[in-house]
Protein backbone atom coordinates (compact mmCIF):
# COMPACT_ATOMS: atom_id res chain seq x y z
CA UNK A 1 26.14 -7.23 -34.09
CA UNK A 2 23.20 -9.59 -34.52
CA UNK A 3 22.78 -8.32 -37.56
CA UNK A 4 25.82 -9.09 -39.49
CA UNK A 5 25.53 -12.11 -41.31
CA UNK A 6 28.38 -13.92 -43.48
CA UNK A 7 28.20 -12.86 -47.27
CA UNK A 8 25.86 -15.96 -48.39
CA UNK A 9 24.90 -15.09 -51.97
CA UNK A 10 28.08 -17.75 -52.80
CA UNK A 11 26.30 -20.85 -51.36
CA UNK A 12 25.60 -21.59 -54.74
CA UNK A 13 29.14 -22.22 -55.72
CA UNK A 14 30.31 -23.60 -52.37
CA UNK A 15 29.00 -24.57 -49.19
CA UNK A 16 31.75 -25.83 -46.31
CA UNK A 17 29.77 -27.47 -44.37
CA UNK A 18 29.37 -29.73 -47.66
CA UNK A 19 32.99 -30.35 -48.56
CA UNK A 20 34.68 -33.33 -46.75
CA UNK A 21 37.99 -31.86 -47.38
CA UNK A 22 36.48 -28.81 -45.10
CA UNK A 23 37.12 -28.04 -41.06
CA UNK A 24 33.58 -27.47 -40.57
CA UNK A 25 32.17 -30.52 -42.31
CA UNK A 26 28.79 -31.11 -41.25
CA UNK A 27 28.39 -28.38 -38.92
CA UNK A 28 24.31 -27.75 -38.80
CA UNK A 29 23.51 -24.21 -38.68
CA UNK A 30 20.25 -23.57 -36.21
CA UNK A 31 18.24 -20.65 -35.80
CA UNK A 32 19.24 -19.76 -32.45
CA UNK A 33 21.31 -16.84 -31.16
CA UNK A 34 23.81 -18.37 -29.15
CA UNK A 35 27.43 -17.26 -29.75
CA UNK A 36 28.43 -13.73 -28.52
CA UNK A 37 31.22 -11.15 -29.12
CA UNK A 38 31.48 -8.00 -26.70
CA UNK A 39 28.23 -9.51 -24.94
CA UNK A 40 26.54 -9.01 -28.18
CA UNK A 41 24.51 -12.52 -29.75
CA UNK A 42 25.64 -12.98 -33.42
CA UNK A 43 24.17 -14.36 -36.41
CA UNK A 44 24.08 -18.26 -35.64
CA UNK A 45 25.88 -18.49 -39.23
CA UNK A 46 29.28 -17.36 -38.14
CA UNK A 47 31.65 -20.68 -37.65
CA UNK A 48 33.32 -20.59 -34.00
CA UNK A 49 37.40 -21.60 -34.38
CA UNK A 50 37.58 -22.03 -30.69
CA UNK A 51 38.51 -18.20 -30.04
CA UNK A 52 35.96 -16.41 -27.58
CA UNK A 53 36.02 -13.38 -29.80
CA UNK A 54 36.87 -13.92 -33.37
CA UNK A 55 34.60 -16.30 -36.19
CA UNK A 56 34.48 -16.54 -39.51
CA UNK A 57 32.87 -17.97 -42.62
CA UNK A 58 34.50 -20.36 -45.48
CA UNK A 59 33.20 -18.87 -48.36
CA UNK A 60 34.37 -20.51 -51.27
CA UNK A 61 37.35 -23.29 -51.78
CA UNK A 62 38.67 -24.27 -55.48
CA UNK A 63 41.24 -26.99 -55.02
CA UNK A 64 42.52 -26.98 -58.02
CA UNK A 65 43.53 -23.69 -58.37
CA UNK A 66 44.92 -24.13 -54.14
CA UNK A 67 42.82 -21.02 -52.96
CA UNK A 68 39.92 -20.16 -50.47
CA UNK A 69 37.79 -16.90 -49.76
CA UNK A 70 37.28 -16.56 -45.49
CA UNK A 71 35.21 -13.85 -43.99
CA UNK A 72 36.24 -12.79 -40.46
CA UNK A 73 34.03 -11.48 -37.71
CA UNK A 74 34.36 -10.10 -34.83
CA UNK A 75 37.88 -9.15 -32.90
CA UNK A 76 41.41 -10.83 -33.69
CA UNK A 77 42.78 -10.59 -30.15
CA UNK A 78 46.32 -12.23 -30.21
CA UNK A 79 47.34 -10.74 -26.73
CA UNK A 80 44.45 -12.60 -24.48
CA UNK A 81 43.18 -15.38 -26.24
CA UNK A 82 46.11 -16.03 -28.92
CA UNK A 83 43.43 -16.00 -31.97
CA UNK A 84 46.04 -16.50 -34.77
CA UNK A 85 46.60 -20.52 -32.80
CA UNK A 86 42.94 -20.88 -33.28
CA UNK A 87 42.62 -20.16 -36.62
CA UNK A 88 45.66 -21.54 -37.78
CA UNK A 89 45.24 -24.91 -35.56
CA UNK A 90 41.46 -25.26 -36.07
CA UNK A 91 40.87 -24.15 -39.89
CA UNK A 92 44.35 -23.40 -41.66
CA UNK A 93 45.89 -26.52 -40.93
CA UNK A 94 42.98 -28.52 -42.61
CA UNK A 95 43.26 -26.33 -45.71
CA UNK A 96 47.12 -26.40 -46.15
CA UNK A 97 47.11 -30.71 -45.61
CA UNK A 98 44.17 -30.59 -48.86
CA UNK A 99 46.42 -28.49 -51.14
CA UNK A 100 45.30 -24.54 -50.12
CA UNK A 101 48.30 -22.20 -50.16
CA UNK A 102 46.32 -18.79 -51.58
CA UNK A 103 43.78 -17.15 -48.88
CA UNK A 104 42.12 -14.23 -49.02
CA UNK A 105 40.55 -12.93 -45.98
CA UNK A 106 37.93 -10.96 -45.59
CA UNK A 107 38.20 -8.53 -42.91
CA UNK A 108 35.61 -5.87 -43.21
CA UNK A 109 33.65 -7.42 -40.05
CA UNK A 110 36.80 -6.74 -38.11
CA UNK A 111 36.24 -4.20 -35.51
CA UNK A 112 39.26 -4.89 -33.07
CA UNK A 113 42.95 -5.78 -33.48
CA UNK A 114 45.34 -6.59 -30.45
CA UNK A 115 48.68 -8.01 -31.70
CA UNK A 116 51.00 -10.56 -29.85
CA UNK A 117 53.31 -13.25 -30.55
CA UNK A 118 53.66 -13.75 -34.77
CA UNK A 119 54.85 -17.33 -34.18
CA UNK A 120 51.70 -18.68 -35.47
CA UNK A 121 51.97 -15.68 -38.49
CA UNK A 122 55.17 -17.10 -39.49
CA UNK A 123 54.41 -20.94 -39.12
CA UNK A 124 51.88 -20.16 -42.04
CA UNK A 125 54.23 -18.64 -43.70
CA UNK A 126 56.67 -21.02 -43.83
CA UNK A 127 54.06 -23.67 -44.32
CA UNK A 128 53.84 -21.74 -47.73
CA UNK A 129 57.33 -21.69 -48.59
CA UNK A 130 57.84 -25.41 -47.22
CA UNK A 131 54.86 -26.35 -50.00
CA UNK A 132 57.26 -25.97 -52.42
CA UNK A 133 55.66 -23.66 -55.21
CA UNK A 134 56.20 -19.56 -55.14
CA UNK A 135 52.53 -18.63 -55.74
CA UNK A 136 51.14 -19.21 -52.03
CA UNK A 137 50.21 -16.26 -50.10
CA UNK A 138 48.20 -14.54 -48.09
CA UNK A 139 46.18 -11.39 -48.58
CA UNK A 140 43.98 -9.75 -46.25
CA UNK A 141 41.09 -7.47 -47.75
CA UNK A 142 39.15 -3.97 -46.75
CA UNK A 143 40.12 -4.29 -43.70
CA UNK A 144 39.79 -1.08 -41.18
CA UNK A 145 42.71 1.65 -41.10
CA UNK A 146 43.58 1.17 -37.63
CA UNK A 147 43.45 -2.75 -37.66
CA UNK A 148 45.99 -2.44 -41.11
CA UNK A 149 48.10 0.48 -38.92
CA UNK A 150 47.80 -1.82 -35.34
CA UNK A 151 48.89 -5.30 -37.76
CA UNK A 152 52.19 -3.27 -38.89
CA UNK A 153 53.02 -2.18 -36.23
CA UNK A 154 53.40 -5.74 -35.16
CA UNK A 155 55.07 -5.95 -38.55
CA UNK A 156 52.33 -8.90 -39.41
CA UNK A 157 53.02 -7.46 -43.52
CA UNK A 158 55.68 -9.29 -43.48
CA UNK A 159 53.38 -12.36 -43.32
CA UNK A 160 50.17 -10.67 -44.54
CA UNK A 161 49.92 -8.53 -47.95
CA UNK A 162 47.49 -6.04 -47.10
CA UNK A 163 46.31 -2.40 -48.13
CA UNK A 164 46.54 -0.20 -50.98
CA UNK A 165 45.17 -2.33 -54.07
CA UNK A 166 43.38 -4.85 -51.70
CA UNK A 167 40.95 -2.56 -50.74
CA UNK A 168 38.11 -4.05 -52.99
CA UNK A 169 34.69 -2.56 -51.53
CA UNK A 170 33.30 -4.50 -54.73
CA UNK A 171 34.23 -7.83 -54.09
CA UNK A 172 30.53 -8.75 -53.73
CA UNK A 173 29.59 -7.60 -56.89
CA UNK A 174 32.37 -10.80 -58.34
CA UNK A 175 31.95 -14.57 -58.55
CA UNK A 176 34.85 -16.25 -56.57
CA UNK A 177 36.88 -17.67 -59.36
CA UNK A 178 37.15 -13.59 -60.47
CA UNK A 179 37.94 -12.64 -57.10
CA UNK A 180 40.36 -15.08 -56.85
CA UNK A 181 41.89 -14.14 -60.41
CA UNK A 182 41.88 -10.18 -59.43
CA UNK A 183 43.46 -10.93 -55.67
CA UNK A 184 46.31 -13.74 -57.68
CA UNK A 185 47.13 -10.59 -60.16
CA UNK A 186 47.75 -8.38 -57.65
CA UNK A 187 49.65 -10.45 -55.87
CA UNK A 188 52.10 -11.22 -58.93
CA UNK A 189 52.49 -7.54 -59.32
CA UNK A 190 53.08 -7.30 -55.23
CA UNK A 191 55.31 -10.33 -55.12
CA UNK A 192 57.02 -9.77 -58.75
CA UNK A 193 56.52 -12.95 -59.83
């Protein structure tokens, strides 16, 4: 687990803890080994959202065109420590109040999936919708078949567009703005619009 480190070869484009507009403005990043999931230390890089078992990583924001790139890590585990709160509460939020209404979330560092409530699901949803424009959305990438067959059966599509075409095991190989311009095409096509 240690050895899993957020995708950095984007700091050059965007750094959160850099951006006032960002929730982890002026986090320091140390050297030290001190966060764990399963018992196992993780790469001091990760950004805690207040969940005991799920991080992630801001990697890029563009507010003008309203979208931002998050890596996840670790396990989304709705039914014990209601993760979706803490990352809608603690880094959502933030980006919805400074314009955001396009995410795409990485979630190839997503070993576990344990559904719950979808209040906080459909909150974001709405918060879309109530932003008054038709091009917000949500779109979760490569993640693992049984966390995509686990999230439906919770019927979290509704909220989150997810398989199929957003399997992009290339996305690395893009700058963001492309990724960004790939994911908002294939969301058009999803979405019709």
């Amino acid at each position: 687990m240690h050895e899993i480190e957020p995708y950095h070869n984007w700091q050059k484009y965007y750094r959160a803890e850099r951006d006032v507009r960002s929730p982890f403005f002026g986090r320091e990043y140390g050297i030290y080994y001190e966060d764990t999931v399963y018992g196992y230390y993780i790469d001091p890089r990760w950004d805690p959202l207040g969940s005991e078992t799920l991080y992630c990583k801001i990697l890029y924001t563009d507010y003008g065109l309203g979208a931002c790139v998050i890596e996840l890590f670790g396990e989304w585990n709705d039914t014990l420590h209601n993760d979706s709160m803490h990352f809608k509460r603690n880094v959502v939020d933030q980006l919805l109040r400074n314009g955001i209404n396009k995410y795409i979330l990485i979630a190839e560092n997503l070993f576990q999936f344990h559904g719950g409530d979808t209040d906080y699901y459909e909150e974001w949803f709405e918060d879309l919708e109530d932003a008054g424009t038709d091009e917000g959305w949500i779109a979760l990438l490569n993640q693992r078949k049984h966390i995509e067959e686990e999230m439906t059966k919770y019927r979290l599509d509704y909220y989150l567009n997810m398989g199929g075409t957003l399997q992009l095991s290339n996305w690395r190989t893009a700058k963001p703005k492309q990724l960004i311009a790939l994911v908002d095409q294939l969301m058009k096509r999803r979405l019709g619009a």
